[in-house]
C-alpha atoms as a PDB file:
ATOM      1  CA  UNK A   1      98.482  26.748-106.630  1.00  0.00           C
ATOM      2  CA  UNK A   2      98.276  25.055-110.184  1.00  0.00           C
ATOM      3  CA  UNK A   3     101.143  24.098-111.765  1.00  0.00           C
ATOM      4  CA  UNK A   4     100.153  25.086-115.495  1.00  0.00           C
ATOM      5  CA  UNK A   5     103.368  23.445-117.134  1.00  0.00           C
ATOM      6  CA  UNK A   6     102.402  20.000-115.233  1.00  0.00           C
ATOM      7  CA  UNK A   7      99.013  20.119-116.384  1.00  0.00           C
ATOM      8  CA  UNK A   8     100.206  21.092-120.086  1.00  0.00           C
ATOM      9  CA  UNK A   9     101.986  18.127-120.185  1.00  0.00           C
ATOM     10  CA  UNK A  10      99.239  15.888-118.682  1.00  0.00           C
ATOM     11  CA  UNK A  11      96.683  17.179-121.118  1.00  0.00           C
ATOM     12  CA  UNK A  12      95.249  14.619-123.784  1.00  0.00           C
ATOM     13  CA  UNK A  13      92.399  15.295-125.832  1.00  0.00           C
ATOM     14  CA  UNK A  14      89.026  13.731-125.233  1.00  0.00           C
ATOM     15  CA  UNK A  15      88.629  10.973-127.970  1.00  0.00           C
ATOM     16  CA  UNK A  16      84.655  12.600-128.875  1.00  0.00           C
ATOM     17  CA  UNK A  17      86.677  15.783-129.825  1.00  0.00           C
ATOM     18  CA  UNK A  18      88.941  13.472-132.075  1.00  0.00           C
ATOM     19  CA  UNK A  19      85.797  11.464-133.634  1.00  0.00           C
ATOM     20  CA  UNK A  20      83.778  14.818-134.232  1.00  0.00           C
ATOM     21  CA  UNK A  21      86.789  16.127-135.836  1.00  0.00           C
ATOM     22  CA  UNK A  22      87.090  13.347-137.910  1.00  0.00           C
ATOM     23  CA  UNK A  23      83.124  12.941-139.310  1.00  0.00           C
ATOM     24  CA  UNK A  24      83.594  16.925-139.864  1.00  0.00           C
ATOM     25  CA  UNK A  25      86.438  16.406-142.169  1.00  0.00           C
ATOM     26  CA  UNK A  26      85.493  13.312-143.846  1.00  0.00           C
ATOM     27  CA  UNK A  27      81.524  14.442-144.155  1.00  0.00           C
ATOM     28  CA  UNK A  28      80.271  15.378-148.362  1.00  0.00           C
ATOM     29  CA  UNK A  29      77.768  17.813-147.268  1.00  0.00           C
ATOM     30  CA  UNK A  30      77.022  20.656-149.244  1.00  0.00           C
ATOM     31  CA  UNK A  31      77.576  23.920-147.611  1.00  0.00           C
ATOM     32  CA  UNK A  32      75.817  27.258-149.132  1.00  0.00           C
ATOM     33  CA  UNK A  33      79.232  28.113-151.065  1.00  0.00           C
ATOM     34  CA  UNK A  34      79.071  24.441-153.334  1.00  0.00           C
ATOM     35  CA  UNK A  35      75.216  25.266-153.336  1.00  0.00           C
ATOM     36  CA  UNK A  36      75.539  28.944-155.179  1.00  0.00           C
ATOM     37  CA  UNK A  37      78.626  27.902-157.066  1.00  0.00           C
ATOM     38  CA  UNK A  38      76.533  24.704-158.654  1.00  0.00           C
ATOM     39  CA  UNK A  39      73.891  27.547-159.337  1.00  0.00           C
ATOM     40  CA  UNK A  40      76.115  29.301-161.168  1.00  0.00           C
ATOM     41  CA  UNK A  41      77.634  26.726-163.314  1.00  0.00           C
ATOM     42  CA  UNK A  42      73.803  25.624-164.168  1.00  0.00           C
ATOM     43  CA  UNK A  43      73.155  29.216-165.653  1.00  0.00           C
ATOM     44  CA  UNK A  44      76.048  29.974-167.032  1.00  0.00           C
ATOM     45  CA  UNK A  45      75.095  26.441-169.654  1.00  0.00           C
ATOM     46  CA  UNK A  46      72.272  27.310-169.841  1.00  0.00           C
ATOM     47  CA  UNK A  47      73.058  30.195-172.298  1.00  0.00           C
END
């Protein structure tokens, strides 16, 4: 039978996870919210 509480405290997480997490935070992409909201700002001096 596994022994959840053993394995809980073995656990580590994979160092790809910890790399991916970090190029997700750190990226400057654009996402479709910056994109509209950059749309907006355009129009709005443009009046």
């Amino acid at each position: 039978m596994i022994n959840y509480d053993e394995e809980i405290k073995k656990f580590s997480p994979s160092l790809e996870v910890d790399e991916t997490e970090d190029a997700i935070y750190n990226s400057n992409i654009k996402d479709i919210t910056d994109v509209v909201l950059e749309m907006l700002k355009e129009v709005k001096g443009n009046d």
